[in-house]
PDB file of N, CA and C in Angstrom:
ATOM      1  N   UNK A   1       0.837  -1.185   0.000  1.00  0.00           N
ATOM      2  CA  UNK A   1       0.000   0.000   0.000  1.00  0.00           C
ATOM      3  C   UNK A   1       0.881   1.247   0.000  1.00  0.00           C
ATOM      4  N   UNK A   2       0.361   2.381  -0.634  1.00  0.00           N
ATOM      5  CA  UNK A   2       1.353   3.220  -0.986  1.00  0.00           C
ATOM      6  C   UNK A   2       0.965   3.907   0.321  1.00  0.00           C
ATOM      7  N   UNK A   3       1.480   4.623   0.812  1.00  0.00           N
ATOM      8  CA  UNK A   3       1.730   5.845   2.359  1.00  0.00           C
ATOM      9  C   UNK A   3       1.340   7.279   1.708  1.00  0.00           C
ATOM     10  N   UNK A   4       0.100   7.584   2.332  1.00  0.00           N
ATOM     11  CA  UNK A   4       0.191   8.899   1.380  1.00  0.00           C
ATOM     12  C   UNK A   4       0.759  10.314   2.284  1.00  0.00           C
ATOM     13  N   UNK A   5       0.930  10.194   2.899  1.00  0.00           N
ATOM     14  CA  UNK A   5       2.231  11.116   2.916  1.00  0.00           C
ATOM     15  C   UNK A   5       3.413  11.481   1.841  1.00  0.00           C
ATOM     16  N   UNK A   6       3.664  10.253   1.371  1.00  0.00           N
ATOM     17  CA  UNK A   6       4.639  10.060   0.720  1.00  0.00           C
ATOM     18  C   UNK A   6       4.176  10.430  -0.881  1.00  0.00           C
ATOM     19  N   UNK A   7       2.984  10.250  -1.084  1.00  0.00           N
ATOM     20  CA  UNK A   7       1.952  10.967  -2.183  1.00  0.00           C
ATOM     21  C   UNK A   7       2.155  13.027  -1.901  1.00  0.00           C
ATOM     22  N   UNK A   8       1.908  13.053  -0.617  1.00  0.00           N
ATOM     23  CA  UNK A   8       1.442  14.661  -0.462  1.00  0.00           C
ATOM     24  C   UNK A   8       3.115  15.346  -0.527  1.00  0.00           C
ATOM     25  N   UNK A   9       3.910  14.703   0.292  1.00  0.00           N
ATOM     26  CA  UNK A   9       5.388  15.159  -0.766  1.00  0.00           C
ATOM     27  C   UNK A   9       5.825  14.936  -2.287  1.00  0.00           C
ATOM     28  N   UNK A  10       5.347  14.295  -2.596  1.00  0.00           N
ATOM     29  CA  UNK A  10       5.741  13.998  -4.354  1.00  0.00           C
ATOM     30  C   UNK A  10       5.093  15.686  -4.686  1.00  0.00           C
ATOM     31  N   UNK A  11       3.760  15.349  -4.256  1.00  0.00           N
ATOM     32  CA  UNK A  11       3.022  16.544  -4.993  1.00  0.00           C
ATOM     33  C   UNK A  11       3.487  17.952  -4.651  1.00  0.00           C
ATOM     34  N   UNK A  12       4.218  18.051  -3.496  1.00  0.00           N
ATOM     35  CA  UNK A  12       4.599  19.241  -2.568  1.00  0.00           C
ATOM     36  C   UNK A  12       5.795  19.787  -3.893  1.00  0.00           C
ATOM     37  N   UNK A  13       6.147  18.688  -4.317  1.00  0.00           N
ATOM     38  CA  UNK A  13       7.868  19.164  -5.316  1.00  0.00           C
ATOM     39  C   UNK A  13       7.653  19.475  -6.297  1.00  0.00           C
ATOM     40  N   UNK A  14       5.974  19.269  -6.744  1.00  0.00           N
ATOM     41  CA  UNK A  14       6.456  19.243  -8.300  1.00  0.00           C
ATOM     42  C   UNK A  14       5.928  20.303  -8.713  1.00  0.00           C
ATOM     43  N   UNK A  15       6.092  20.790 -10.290  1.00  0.00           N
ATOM     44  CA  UNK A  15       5.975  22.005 -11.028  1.00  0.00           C
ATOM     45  C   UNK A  15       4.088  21.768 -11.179  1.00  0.00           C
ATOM     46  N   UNK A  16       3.859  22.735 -12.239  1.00  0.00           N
ATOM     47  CA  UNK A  16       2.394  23.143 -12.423  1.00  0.00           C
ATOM     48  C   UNK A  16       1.810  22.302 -13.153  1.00  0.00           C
ATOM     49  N   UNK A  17       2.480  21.952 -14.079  1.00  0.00           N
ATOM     50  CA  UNK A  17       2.229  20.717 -15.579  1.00  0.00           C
ATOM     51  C   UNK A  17       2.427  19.433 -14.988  1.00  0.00           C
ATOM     52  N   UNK A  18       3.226  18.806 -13.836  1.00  0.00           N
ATOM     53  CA  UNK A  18       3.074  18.043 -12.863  1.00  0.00           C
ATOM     54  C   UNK A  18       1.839  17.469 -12.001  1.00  0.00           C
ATOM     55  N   UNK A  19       1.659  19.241 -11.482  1.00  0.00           N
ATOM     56  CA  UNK A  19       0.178  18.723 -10.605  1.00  0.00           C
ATOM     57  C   UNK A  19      -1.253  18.766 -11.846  1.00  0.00           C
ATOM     58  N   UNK A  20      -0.806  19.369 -13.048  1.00  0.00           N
ATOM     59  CA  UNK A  20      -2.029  19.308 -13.924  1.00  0.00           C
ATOM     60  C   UNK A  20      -2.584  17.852 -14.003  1.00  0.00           C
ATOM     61  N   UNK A  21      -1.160  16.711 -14.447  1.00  0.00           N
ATOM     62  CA  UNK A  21      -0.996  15.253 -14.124  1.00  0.00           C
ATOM     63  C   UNK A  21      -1.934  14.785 -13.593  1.00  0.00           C
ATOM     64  N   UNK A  22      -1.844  15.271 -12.565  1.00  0.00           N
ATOM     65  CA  UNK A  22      -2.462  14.850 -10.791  1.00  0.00           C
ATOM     66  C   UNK A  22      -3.785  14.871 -10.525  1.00  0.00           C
ATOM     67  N   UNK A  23      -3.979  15.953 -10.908  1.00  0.00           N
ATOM     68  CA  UNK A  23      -5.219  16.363 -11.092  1.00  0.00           C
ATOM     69  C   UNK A  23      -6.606  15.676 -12.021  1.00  0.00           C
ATOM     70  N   UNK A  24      -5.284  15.588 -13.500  1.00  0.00           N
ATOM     71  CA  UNK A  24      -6.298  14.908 -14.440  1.00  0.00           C
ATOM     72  C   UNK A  24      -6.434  13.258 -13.599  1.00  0.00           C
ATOM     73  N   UNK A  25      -5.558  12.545 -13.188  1.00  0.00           N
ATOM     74  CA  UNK A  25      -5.334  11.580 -12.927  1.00  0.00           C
ATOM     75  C   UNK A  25      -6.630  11.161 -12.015  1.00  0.00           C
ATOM     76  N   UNK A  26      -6.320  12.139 -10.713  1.00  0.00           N
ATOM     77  CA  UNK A  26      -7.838  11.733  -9.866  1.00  0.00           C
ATOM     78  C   UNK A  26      -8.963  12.142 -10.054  1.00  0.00           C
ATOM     79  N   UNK A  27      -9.371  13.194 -11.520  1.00  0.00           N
ATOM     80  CA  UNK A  27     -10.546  13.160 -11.815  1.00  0.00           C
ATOM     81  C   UNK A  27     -10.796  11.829 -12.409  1.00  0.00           C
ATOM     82  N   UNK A  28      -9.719  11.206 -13.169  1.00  0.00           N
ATOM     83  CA  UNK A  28     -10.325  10.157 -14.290  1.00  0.00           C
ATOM     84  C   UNK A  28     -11.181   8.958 -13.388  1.00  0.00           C
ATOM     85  N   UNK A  29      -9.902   8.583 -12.021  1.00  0.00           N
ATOM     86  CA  UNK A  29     -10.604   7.714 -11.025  1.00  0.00           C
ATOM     87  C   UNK A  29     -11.884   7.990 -10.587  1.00  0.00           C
ATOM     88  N   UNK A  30     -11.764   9.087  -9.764  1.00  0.00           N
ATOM     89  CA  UNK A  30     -13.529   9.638  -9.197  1.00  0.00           C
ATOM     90  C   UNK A  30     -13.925   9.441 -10.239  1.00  0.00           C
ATOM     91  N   UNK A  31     -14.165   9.399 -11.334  1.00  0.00           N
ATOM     92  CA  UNK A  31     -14.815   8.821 -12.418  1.00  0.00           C
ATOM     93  C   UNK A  31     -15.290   7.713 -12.744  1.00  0.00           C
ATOM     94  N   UNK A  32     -14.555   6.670 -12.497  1.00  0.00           N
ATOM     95  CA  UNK A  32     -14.391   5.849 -12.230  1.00  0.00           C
ATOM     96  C   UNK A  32     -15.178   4.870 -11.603  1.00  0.00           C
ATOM     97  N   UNK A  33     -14.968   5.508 -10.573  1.00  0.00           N
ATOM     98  CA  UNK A  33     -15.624   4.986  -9.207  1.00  0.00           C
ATOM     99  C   UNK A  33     -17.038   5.204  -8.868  1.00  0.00           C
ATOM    100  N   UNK A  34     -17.051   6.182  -9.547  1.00  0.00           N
ATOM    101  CA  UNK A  34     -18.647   6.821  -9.474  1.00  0.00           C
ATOM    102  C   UNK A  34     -19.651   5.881 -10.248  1.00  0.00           C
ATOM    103  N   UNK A  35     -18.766   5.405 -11.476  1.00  0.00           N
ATOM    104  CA  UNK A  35     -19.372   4.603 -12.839  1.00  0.00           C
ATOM    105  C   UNK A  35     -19.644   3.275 -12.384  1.00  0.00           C
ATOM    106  N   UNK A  36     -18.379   2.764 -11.677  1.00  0.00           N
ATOM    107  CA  UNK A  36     -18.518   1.315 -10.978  1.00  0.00           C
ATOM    108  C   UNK A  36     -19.902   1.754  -9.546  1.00  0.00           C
ATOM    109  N   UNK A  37     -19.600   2.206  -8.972  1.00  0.00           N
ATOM    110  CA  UNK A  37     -20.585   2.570  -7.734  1.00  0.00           C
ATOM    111  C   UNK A  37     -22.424   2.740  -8.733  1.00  0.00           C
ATOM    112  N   UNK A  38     -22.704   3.457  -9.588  1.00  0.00           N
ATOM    113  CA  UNK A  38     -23.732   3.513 -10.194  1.00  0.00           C
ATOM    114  C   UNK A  38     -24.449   2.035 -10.573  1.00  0.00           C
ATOM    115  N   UNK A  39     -23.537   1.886 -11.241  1.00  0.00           N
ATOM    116  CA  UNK A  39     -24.187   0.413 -11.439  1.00  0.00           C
ATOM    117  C   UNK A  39     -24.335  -0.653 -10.624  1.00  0.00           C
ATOM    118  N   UNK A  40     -24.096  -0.704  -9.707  1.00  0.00           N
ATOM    119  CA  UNK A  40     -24.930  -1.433  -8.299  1.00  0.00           C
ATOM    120  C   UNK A  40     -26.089  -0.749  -8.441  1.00  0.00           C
ATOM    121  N   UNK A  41     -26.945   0.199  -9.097  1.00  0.00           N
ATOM    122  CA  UNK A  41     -28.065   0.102  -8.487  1.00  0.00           C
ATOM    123  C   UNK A  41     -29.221   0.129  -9.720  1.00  0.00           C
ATOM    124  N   UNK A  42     -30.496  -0.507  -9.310  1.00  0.00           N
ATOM    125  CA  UNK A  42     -31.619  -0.233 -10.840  1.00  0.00           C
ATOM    126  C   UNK A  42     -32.796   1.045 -10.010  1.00  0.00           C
ATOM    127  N   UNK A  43     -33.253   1.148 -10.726  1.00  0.00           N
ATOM    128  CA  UNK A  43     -34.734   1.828 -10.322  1.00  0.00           C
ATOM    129  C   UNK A  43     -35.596   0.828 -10.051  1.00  0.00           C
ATOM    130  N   UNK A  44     -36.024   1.365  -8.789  1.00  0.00           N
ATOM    131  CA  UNK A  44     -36.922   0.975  -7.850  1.00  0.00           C
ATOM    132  C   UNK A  44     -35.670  -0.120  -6.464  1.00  0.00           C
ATOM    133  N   UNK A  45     -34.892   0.129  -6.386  1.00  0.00           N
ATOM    134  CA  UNK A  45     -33.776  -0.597  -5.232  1.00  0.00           C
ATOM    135  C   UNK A  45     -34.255   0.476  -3.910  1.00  0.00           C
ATOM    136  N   UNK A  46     -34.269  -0.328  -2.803  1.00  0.00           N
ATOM    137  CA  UNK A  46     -34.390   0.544  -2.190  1.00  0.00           C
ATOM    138  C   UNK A  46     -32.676   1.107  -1.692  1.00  0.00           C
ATOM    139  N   UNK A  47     -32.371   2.166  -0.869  1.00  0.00           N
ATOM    140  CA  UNK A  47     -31.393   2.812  -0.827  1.00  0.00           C
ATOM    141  C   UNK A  47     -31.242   3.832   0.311  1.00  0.00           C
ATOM    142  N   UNK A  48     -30.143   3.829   1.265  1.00  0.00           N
ATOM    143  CA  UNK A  48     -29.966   4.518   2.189  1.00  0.00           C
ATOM    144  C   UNK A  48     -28.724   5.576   1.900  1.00  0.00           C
ATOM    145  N   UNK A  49     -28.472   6.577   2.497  1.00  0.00           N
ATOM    146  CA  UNK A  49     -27.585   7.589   2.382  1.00  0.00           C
ATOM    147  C   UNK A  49     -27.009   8.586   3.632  1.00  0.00           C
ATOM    148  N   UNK A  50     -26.381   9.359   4.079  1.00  0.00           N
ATOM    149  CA  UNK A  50     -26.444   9.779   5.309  1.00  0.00           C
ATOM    150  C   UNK A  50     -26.416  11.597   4.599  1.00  0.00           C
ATOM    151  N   UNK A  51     -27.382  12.131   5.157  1.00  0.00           N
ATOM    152  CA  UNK A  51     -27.716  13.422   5.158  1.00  0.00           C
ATOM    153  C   UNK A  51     -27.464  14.641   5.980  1.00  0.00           C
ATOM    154  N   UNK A  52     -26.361  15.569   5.501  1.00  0.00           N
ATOM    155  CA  UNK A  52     -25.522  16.149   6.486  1.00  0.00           C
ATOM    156  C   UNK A  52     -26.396  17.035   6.886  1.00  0.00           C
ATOM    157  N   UNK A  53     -27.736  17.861   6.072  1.00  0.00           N
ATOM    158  CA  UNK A  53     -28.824  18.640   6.411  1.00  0.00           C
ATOM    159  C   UNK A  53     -29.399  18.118   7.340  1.00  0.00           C
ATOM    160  N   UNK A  54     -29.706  16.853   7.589  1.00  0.00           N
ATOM    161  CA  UNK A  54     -30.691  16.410   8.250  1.00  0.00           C
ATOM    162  C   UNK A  54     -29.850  15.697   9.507  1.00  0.00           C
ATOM    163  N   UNK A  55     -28.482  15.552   9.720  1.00  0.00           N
ATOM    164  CA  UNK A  55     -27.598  14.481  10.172  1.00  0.00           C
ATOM    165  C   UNK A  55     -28.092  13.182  10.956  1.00  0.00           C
ATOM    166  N   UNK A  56     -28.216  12.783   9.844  1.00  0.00           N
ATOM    167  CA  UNK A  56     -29.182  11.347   9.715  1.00  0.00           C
ATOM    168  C   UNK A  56     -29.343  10.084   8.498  1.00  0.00           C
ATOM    169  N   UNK A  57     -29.088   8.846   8.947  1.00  0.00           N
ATOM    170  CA  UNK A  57     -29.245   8.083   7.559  1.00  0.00           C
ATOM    171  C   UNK A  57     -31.235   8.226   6.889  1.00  0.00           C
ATOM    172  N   UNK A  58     -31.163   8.637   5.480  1.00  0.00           N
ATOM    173  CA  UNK A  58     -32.504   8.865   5.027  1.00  0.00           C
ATOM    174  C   UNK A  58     -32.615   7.413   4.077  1.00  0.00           C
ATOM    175  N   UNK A  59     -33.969   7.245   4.073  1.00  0.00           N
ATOM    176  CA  UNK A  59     -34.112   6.022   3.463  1.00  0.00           C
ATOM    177  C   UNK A  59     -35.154   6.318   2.044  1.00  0.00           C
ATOM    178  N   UNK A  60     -34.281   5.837   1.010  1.00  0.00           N
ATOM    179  CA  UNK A  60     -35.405   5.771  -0.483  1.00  0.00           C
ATOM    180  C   UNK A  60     -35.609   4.790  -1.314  1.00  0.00           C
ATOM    181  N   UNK A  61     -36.237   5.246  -2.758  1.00  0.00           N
ATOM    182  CA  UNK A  61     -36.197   4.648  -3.488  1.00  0.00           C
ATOM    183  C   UNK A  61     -35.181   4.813  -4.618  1.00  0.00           C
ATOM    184  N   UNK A  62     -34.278   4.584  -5.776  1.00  0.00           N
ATOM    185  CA  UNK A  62     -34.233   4.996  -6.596  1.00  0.00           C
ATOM    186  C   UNK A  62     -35.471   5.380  -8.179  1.00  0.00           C
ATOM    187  N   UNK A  63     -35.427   6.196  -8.223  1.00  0.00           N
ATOM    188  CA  UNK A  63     -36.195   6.957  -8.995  1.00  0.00           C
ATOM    189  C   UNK A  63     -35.502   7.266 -10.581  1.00  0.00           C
ATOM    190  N   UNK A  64     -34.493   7.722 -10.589  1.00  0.00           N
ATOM    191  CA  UNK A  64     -33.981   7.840 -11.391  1.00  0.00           C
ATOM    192  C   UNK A  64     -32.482   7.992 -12.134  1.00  0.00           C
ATOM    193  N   UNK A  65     -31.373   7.414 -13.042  1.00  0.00           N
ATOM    194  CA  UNK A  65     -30.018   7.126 -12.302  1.00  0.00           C
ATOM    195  C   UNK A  65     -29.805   7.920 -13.728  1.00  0.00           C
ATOM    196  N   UNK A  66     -29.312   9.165 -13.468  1.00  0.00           N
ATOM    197  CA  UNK A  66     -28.487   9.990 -14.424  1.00  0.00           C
ATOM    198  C   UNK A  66     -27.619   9.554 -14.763  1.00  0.00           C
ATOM    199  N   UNK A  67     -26.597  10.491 -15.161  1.00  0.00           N
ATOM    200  CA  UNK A  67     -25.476  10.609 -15.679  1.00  0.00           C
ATOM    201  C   UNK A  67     -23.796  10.456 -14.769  1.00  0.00           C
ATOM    202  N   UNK A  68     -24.213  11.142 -13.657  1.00  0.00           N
ATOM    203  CA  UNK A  68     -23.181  11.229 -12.784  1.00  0.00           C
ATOM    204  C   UNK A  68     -24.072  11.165 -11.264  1.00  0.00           C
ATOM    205  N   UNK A  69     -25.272  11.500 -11.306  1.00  0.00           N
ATOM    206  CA  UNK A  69     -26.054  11.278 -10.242  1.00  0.00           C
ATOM    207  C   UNK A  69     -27.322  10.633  -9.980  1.00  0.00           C
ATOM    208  N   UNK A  70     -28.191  10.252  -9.073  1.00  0.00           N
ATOM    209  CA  UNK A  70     -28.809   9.391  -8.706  1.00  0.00           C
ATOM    210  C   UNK A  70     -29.858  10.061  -8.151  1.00  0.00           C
ATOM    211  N   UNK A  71     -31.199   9.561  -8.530  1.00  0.00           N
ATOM    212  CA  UNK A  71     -32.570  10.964  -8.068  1.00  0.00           C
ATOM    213  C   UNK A  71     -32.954   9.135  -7.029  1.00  0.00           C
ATOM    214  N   UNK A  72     -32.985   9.500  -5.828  1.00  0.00           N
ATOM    215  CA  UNK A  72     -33.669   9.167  -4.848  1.00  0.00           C
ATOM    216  C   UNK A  72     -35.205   9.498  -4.189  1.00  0.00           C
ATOM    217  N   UNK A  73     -36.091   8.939  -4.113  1.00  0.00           N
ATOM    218  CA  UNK A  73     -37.608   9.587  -3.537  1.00  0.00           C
ATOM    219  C   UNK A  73     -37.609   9.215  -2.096  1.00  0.00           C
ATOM    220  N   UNK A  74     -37.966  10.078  -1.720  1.00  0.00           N
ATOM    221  CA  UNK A  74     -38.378   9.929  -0.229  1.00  0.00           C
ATOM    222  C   UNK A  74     -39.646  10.128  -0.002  1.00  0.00           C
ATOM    223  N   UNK A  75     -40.566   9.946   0.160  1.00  0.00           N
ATOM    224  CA  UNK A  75     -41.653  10.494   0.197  1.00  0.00           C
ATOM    225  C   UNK A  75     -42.088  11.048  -0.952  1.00  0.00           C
ATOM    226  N   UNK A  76     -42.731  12.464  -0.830  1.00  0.00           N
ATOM    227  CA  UNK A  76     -42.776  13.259  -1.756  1.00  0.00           C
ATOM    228  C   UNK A  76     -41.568  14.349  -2.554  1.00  0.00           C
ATOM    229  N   UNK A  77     -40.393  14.201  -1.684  1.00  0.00           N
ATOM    230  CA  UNK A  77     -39.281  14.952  -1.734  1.00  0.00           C
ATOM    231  C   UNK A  77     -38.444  14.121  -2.732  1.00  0.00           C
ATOM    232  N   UNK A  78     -37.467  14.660  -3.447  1.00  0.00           N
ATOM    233  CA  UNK A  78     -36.654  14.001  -4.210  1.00  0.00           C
ATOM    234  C   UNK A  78     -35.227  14.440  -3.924  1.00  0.00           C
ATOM    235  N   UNK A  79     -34.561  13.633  -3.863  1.00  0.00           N
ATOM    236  CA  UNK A  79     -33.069  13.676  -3.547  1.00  0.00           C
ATOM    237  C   UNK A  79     -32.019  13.729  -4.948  1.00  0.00           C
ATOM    238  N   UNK A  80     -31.020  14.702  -4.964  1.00  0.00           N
ATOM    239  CA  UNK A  80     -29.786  14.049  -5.880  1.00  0.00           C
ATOM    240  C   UNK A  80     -28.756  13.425  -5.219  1.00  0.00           C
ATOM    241  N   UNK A  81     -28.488  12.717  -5.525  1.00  0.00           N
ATOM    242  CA  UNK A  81     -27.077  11.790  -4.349  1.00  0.00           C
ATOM    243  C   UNK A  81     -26.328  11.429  -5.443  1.00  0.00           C
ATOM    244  N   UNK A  82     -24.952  11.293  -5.219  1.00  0.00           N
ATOM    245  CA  UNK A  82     -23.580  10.681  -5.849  1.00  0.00           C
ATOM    246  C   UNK A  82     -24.120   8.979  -5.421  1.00  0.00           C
ATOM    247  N   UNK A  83     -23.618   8.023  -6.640  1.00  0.00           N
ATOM    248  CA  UNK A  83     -23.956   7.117  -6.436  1.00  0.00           C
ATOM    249  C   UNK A  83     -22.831   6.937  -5.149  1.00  0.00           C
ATOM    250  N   UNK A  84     -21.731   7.432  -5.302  1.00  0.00           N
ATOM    251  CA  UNK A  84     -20.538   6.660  -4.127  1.00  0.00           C
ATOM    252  C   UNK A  84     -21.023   6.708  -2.378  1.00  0.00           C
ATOM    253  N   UNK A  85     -21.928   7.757  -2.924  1.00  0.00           N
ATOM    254  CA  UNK A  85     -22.891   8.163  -1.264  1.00  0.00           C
ATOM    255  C   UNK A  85     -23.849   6.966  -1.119  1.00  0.00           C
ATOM    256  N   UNK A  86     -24.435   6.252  -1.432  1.00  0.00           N
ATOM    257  CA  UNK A  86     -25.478   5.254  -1.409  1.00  0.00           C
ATOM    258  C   UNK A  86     -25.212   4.437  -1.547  1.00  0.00           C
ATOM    259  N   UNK A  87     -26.106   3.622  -0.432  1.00  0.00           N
ATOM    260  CA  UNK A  87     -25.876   2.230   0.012  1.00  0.00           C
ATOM    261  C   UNK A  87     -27.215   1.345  -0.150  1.00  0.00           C
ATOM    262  N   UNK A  88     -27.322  -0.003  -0.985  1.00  0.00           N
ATOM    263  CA  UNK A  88     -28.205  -0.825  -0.811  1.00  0.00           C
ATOM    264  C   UNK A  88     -29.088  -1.191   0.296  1.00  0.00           C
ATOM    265  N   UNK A  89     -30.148  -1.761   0.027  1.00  0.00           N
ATOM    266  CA  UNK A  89     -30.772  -2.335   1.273  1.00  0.00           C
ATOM    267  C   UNK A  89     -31.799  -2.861   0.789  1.00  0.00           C
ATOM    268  N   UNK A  90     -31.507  -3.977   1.232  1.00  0.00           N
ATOM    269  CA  UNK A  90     -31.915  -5.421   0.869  1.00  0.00           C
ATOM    270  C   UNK A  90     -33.382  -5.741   1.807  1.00  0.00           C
TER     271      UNK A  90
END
């Protein structure tokens, strides 16, 4: 496992076109991850999330699975959530 410390000095040294690198690099992942995380879920799954407005886990449905985000129903209210935020429930 890499030490990220040892990540936050690499990045501490390097020039601008360096951290551009860096940058592109961990958008491509969060990308990534978001794409793999999405597809765990269909419409109509149910789905939990933790809500920093409310500081509380909220419980839905999926409703509808965009592009990069995820429309959750609660009730009558509708949620956007990152799929990486949501969790199954079985």
């Amino acid at each position: 496992m890499i030490d990220i410390n040892d990540v936050v000095d690499a990045i501490m040294q390097m020039d601008t076109d360096d951290i551009e690198h860096v940058i592109n690099a961990v958008r491509s992942r969060r990308d990534m991850l978001s794409i793999k995380a999405k597809a765990r879920f269909r419409i109509g799954d149910r789905v939990k999330f933790f809500s920093r407005r409310n500081q509380e886990d909220v419980v839905g449905t999926v409703h509808k699975i965009n592009r990069k985000k995820i429309v959750v129903s609660v009730g009558a209210i509708s949620w956007t959530v990152p799929p990486t935020m949501l969790e199954g429930i079985e």
